[in-house]
C-alpha atoms as a PDB file:
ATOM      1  CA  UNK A   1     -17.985  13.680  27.685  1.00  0.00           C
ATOM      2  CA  UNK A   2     -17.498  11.990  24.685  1.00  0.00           C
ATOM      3  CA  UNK A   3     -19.256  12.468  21.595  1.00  0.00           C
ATOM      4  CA  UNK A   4     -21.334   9.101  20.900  1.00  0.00           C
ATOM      5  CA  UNK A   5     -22.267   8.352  17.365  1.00  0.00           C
ATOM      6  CA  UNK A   6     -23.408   5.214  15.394  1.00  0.00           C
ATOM      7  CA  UNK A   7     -21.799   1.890  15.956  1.00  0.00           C
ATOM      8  CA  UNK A   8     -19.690   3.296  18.735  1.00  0.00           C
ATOM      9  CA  UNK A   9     -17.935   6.140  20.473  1.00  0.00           C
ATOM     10  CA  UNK A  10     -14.667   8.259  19.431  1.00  0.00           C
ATOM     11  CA  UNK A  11     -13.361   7.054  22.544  1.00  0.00           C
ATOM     12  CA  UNK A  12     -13.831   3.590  21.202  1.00  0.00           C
ATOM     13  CA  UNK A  13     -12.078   4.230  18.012  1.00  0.00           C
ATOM     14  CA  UNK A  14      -9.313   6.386  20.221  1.00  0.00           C
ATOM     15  CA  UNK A  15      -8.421   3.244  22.192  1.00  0.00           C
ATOM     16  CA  UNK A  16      -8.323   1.128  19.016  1.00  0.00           C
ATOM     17  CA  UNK A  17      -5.715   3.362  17.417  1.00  0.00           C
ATOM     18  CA  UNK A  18      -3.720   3.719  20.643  1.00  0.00           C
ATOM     19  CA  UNK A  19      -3.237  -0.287  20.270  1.00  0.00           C
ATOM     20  CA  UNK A  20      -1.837   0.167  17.177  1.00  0.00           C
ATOM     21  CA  UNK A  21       0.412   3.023  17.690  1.00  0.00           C
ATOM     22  CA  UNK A  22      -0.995   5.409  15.157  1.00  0.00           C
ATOM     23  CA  UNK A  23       0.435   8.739  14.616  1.00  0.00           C
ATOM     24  CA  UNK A  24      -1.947  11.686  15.289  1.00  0.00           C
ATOM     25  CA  UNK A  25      -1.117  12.644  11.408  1.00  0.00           C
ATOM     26  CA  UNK A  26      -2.141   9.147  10.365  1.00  0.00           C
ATOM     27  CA  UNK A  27      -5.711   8.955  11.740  1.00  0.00           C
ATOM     28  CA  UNK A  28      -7.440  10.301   8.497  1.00  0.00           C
ATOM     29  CA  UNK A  29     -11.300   8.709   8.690  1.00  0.00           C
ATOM     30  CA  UNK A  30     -10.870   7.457   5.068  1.00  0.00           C
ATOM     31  CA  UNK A  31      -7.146   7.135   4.732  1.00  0.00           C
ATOM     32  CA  UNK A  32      -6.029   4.249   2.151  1.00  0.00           C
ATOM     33  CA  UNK A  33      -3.877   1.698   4.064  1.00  0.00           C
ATOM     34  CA  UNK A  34      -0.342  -0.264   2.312  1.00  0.00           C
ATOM     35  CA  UNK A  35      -0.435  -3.239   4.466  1.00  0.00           C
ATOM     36  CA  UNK A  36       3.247  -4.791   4.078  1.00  0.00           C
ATOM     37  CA  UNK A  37       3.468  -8.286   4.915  1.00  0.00           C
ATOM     38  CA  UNK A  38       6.653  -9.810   6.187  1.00  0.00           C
ATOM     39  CA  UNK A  39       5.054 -13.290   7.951  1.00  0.00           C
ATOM     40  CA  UNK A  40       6.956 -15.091   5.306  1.00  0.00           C
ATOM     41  CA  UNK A  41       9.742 -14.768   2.797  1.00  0.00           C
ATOM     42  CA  UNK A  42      12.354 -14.102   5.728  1.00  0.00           C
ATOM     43  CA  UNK A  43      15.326 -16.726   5.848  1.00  0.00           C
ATOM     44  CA  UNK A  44      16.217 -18.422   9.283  1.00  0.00           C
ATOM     45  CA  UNK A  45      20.080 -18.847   8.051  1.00  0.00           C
ATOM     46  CA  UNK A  46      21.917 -15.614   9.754  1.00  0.00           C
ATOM     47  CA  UNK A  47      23.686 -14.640   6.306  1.00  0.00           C
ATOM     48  CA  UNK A  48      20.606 -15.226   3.611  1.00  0.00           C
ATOM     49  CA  UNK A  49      18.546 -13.379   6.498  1.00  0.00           C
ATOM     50  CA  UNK A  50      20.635 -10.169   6.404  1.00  0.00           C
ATOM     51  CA  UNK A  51      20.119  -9.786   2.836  1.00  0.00           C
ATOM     52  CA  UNK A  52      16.981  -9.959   3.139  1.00  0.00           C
ATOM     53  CA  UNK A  53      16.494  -7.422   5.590  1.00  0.00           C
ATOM     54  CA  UNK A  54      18.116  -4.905   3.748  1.00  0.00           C
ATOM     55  CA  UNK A  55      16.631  -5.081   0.741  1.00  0.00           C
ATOM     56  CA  UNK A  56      13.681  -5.088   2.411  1.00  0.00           C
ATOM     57  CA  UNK A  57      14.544  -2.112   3.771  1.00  0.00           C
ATOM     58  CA  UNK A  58      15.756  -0.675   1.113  1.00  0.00           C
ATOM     59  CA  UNK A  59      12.906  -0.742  -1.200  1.00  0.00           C
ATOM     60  CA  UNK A  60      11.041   0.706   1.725  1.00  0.00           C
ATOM     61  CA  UNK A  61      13.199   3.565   1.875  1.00  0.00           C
ATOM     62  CA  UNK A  62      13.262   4.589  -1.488  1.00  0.00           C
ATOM     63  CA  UNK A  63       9.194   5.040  -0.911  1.00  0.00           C
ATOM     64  CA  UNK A  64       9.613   6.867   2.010  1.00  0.00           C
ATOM     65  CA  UNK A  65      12.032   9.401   0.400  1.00  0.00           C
ATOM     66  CA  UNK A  66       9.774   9.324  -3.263  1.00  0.00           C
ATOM     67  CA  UNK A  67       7.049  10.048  -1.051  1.00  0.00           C
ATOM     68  CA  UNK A  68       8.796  12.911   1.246  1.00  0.00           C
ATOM     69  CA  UNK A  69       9.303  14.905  -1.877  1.00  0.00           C
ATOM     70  CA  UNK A  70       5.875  14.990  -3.525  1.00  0.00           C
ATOM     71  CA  UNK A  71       3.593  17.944  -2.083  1.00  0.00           C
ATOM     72  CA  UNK A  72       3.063  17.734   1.735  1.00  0.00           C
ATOM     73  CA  UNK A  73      -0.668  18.905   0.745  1.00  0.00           C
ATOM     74  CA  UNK A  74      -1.611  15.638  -0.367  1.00  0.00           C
ATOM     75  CA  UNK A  75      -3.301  13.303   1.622  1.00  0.00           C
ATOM     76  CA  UNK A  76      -1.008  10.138   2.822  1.00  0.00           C
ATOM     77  CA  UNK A  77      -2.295   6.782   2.741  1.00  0.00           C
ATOM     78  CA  UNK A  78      -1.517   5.114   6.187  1.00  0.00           C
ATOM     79  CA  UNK A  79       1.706   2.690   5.541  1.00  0.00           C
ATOM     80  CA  UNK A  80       1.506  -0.495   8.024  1.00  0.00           C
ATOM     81  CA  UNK A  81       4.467  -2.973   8.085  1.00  0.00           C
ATOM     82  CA  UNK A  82       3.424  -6.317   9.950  1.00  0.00           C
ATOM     83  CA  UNK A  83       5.534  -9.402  10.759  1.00  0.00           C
ATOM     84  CA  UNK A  84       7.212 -11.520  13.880  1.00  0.00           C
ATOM     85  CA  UNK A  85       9.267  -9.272  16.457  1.00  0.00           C
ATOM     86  CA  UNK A  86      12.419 -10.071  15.731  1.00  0.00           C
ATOM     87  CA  UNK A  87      11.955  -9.714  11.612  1.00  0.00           C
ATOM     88  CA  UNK A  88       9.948  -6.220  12.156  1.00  0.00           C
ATOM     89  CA  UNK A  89      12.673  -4.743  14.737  1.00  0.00           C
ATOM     90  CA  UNK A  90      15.904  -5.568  12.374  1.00  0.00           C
ATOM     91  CA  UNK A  91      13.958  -3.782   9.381  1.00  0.00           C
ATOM     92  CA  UNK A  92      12.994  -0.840  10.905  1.00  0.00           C
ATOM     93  CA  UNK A  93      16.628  -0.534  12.634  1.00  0.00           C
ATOM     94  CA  UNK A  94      17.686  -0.808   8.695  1.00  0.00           C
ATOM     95  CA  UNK A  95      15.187   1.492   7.943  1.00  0.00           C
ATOM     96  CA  UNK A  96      15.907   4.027  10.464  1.00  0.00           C
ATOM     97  CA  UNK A  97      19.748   3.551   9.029  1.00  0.00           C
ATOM     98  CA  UNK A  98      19.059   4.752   5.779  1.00  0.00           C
ATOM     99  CA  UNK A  99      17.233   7.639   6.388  1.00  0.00           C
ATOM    100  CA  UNK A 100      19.948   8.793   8.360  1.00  0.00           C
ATOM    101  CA  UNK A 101      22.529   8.848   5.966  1.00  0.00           C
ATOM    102  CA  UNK A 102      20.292  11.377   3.502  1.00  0.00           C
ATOM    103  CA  UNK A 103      20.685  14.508   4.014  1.00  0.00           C
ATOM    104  CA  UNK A 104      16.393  15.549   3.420  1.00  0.00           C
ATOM    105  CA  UNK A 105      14.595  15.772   6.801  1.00  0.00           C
ATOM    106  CA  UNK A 106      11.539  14.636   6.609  1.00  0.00           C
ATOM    107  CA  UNK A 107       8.445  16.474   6.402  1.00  0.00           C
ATOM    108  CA  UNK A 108       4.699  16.303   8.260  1.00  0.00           C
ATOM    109  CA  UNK A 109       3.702  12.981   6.374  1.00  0.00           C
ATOM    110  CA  UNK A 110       2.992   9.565   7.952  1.00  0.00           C
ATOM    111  CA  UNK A 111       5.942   7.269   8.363  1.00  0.00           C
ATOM    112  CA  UNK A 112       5.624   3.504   8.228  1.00  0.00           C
ATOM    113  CA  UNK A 113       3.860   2.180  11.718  1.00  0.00           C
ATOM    114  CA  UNK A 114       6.150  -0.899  12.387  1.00  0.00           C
ATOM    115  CA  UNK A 115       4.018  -3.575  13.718  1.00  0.00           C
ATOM    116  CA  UNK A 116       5.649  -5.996  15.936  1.00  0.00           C
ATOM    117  CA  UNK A 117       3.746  -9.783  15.963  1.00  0.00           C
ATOM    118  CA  UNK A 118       0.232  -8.662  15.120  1.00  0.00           C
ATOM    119  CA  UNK A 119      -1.070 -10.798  12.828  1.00  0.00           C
ATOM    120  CA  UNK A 120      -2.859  -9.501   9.379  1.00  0.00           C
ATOM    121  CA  UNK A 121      -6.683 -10.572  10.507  1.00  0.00           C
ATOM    122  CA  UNK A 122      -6.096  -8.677  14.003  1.00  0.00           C
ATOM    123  CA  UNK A 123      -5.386  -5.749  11.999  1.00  0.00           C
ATOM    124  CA  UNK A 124      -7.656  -5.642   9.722  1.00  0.00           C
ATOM    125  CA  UNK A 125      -9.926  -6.467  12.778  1.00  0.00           C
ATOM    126  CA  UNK A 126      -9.026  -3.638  14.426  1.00  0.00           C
ATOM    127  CA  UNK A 127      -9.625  -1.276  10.976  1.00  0.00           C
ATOM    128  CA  UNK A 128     -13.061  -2.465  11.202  1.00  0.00           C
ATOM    129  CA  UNK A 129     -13.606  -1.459  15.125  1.00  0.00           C
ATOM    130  CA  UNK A 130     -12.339   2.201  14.373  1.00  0.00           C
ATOM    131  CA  UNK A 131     -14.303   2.783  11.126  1.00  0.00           C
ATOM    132  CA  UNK A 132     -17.660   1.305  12.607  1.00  0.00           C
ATOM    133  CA  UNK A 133     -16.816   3.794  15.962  1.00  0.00           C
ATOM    134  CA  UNK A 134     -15.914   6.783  13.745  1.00  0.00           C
ATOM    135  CA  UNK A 135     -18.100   6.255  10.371  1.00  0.00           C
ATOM    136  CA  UNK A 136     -18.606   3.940   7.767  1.00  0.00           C
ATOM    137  CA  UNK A 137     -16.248   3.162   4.822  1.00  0.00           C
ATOM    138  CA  UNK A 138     -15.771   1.026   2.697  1.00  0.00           C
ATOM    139  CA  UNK A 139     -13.222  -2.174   4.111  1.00  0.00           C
ATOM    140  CA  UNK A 140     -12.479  -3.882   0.806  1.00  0.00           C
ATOM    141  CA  UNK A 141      -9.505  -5.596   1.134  1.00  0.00           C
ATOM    142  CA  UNK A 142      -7.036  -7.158  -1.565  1.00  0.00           C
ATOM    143  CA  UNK A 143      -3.690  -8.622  -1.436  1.00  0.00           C
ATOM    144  CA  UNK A 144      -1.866  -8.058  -4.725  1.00  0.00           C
ATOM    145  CA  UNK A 145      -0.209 -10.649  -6.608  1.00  0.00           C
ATOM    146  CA  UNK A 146       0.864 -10.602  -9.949  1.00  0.00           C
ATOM    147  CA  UNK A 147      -0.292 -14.767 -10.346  1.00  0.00           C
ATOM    148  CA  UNK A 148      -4.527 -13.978  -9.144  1.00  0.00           C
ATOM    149  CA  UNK A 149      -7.447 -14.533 -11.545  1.00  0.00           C
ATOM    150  CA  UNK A 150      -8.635 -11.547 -10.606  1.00  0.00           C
ATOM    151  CA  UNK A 151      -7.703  -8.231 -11.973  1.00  0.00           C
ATOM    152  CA  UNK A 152      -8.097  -4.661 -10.302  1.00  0.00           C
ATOM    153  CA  UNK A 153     -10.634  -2.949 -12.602  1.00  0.00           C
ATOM    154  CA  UNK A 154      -9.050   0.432 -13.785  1.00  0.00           C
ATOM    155  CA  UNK A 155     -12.053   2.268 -13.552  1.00  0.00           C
ATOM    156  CA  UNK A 156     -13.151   2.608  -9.975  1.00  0.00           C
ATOM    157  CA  UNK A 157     -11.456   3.542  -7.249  1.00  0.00           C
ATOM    158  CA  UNK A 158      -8.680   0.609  -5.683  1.00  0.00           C
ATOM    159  CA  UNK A 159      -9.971  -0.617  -2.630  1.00  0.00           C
ATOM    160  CA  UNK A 160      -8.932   0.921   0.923  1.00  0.00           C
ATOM    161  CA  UNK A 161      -6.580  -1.634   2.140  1.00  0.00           C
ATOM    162  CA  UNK A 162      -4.332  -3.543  -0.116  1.00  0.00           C
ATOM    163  CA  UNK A 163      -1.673  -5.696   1.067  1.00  0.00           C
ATOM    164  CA  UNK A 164       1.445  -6.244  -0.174  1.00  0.00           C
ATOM    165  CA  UNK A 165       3.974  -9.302   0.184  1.00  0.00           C
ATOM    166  CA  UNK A 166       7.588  -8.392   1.339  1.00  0.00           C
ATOM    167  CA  UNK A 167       9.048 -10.678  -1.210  1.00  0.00           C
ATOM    168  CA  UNK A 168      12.296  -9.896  -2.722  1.00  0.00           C
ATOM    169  CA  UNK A 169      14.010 -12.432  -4.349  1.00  0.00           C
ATOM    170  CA  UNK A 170      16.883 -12.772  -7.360  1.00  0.00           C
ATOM    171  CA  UNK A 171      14.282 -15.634  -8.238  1.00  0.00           C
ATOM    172  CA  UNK A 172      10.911 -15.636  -9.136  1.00  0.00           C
ATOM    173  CA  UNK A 173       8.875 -18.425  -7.491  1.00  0.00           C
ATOM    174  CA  UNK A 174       5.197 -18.239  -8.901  1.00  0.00           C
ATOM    175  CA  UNK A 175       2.403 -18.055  -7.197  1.00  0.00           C
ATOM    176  CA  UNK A 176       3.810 -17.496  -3.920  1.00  0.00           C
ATOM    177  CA  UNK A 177       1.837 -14.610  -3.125  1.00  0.00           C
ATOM    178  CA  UNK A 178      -1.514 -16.324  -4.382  1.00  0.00           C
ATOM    179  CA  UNK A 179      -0.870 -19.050  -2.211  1.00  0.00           C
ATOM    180  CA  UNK A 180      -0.134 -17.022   1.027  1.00  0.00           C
ATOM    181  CA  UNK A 181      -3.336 -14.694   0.345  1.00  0.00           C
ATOM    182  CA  UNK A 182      -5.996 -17.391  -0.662  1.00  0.00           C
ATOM    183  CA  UNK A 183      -4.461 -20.414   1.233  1.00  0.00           C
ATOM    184  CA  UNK A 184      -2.731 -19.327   4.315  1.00  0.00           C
ATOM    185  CA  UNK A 185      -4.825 -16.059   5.155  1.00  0.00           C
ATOM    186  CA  UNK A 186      -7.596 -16.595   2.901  1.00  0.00           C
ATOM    187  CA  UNK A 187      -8.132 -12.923   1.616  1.00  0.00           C
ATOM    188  CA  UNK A 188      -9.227 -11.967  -1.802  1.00  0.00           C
ATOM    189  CA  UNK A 189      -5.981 -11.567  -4.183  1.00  0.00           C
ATOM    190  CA  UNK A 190      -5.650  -9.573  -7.257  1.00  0.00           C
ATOM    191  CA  UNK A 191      -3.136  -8.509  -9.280  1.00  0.00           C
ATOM    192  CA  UNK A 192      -2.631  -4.840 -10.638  1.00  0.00           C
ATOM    193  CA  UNK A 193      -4.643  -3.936 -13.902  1.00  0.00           C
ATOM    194  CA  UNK A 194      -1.154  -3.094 -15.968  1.00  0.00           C
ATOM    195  CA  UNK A 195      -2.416  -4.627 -19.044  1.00  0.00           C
ATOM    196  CA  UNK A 196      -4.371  -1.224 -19.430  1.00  0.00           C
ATOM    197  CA  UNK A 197      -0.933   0.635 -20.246  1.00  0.00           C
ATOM    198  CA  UNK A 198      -0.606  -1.242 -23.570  1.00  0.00           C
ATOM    199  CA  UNK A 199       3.285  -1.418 -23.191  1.00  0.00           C
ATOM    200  CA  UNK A 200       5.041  -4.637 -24.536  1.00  0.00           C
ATOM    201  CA  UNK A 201       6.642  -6.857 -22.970  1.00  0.00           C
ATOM    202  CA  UNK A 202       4.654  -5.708 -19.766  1.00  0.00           C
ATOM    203  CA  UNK A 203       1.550  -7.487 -18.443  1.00  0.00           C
ATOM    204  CA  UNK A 204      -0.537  -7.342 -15.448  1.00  0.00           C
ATOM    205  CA  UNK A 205       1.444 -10.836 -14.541  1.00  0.00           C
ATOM    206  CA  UNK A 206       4.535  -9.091 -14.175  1.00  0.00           C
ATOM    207  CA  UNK A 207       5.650  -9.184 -10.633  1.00  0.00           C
ATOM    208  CA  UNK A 208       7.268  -5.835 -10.136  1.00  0.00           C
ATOM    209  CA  UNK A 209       9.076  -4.118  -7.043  1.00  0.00           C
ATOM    210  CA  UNK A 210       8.238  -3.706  -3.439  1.00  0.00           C
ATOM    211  CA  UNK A 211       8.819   0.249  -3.699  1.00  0.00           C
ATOM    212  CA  UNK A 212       7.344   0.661  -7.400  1.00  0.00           C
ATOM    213  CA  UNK A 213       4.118  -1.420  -6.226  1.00  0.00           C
ATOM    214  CA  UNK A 214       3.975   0.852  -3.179  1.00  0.00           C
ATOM    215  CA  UNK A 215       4.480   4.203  -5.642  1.00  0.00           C
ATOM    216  CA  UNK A 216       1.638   2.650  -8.003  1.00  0.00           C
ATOM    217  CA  UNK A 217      -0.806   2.696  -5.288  1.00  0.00           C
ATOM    218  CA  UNK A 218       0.284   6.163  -3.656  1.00  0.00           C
ATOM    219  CA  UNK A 219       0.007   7.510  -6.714  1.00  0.00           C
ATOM    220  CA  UNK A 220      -3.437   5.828  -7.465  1.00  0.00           C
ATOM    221  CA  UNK A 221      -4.915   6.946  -4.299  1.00  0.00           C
ATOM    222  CA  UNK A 222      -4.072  10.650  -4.540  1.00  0.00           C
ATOM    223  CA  UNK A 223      -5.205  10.563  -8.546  1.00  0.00           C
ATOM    224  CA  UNK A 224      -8.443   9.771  -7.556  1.00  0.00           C
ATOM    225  CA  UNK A 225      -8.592  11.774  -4.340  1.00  0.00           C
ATOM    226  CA  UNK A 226      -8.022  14.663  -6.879  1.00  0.00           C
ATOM    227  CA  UNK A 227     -10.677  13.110  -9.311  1.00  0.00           C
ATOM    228  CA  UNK A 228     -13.551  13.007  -6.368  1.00  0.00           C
ATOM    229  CA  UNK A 229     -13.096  16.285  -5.165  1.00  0.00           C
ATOM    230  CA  UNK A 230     -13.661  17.118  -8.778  1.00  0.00           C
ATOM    231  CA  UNK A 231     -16.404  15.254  -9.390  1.00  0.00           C
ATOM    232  CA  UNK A 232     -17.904  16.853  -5.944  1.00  0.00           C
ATOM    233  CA  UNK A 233     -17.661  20.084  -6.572  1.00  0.00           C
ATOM    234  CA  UNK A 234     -19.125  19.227 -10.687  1.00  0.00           C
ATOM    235  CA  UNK A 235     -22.230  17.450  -8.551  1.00  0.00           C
ATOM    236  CA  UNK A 236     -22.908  20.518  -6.156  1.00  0.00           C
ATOM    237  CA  UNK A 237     -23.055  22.508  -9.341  1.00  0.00           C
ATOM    238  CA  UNK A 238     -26.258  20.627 -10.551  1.00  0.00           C
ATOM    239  CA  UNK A 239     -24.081  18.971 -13.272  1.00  0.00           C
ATOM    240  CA  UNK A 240     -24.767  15.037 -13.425  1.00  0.00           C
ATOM    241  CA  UNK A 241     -21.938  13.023 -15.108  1.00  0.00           C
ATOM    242  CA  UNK A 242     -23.338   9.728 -16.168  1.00  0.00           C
ATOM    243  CA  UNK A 243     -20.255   7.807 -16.458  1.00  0.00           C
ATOM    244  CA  UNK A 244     -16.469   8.210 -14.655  1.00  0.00           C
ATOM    245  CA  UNK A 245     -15.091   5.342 -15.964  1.00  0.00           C
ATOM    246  CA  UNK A 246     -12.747   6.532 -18.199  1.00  0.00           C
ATOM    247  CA  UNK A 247     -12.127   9.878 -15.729  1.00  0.00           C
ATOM    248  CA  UNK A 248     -10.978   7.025 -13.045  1.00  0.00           C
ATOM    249  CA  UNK A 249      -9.088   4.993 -15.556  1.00  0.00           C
ATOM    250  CA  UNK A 250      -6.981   7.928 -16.283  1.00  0.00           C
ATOM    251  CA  UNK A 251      -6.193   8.137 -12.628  1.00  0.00           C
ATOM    252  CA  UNK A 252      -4.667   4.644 -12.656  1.00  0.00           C
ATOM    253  CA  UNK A 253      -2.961   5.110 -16.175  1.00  0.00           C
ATOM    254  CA  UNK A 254      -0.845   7.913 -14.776  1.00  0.00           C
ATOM    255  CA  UNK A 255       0.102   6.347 -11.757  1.00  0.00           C
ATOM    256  CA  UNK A 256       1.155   3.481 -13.508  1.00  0.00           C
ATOM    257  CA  UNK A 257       3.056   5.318 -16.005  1.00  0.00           C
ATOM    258  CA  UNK A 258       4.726   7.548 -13.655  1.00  0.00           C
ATOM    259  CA  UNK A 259       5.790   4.609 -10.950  1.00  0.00           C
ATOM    260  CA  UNK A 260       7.133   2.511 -14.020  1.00  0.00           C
ATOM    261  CA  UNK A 261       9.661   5.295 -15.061  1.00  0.00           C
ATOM    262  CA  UNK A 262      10.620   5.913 -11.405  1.00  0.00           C
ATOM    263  CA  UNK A 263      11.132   1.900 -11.390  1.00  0.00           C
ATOM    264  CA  UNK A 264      13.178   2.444 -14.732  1.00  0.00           C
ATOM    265  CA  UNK A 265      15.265   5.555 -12.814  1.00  0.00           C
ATOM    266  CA  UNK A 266      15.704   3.648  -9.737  1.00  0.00           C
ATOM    267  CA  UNK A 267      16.220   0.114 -11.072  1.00  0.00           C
ATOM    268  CA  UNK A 268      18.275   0.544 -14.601  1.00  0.00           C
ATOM    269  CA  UNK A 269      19.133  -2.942 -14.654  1.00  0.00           C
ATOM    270  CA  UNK A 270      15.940  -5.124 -13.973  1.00  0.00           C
ATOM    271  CA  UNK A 271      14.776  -7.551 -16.765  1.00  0.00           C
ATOM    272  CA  UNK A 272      11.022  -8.461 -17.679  1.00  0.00           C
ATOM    273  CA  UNK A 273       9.989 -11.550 -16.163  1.00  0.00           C
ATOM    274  CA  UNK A 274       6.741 -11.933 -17.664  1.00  0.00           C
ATOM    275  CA  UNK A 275       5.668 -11.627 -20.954  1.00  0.00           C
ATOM    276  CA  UNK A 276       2.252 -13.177 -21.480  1.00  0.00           C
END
């Protein structure tokens, strides 16, 4: 018999994660979520499309092995890659390419769930059945792009789901992202606070890499994982800390630094395309 709590039933939230294919290892109740988006930015031509695939690909695979050598003891945010059959299947064939030809094995994390033709509202749709049948957490969702008003505050936590656009072009074509968050799927966009480094000739406008954005934000997520386990064990202790602003800023300050030197190891050659 199943165990029936608030809002639903665990069978309720099993069935919902069966539709998406989770892994086992990926069902954490409060597991962060990298939403890739690949609905757009894919070329029809055969020869344009190729490329695209592949560096697509590519960038994905350099997060996957990043992440495959950092401590299997950290918790994994849940990595989701969405888009039309045909576009999703070609990628993760690339994908599965790659990882092939390195020689590291890959340990007990979460790999990326491919996602054939489910569209990003379903999704997120489906996020909100399982939390409300397993418990409550918080759904904020944000699609990142370097041209939003808005700007990720550094000192709170990032919200849960944050989507990212699978745009990788020689070109820059502004406000693409913005457009496809608040216009076409008309979600909340925000771009990443980097303004808080104080590095020049690097702003929180600058659109950066598929696989350094992904970094950022595993990086963030386990920083302030750390930081609330902390703070947990400080509160059980009877001590009261008044404000952990600045304790959660730090969390995104190192992950920012530490993703923009693997961007500088991995990438030698890319230029600054903002500088406001």
């Amino acid at each position: 018999m199943a165990n029936n709590v608030e809002g639903g039933s665990i069978i309720d939230a099993a069935a919902a994660l069966d539709r998406l294919h989770i892994d086992e290892r990926c069902r954490g109740i409060n597991r962060s979520i990298i939403l890739c988006d690949a609905f757009y930015g894919f070329p029809t031509q055969k020869r344009p499309r190729n490329e695209r695939v592949r560096a697509v690909a590519r960038q994905l695979s350099n997060f996957m092995q990043w992440r495959s050598e950092e401590s299997l003891e950290k918790q994994q945010c849940g990595v989701y890659f969405l888009g039309e059959g045909k576009d999703v299947e070609a990628v993760k064939a690339r994908v599965t390419e790659l990882e092939s030809q390195t020689s590291q094995t890959s340990g007990p994390t979460c790999e990326i769930n491919f996602q054939p033709d489910i569209d990003i509202h379903s999704f997120l749709d489906q996020q909100k059945e399982i939390a409300t049948a397993q418990a409550p957490v918080n759904e904020d969702v944000v699609y990142l792009s370097p041209d939003a008003a808005e700007t990720l505050p550094a000192t709170s936590r990032p919200p849960r789901i944050v989507i990212v656009g699978m745009l990788i072009d020689r070109r820059i074509t502004e406000d693409r992202s913005l457009r496809r968050a608040e216009d076409s799927l008309k979600i909340r966009a925000a771009k990443l606070p980097l303004d808080e480094l104080s590095v020049k000739e690097l702003s929180s406008s600058e659109p950066l890499n598929v696989d350094t954005v992904m970094e950022l934000m595993q990086r963030w997520y386990w920083n302030c994982d750390r930081l609330e386990q902390k703070l947990q064990q400080i509160s059980s202790s009877g001590t009261i800390i008044e404000d952990d602003s600045r304790l959660y800023k730090k969390c995104f300050l190192e992950a920012a630094a530490w993703s923009m030197k693997s961007m500088k190891d991995r990438h030698p050659n890319r230029t600054v395309h903002k500088t406001d």
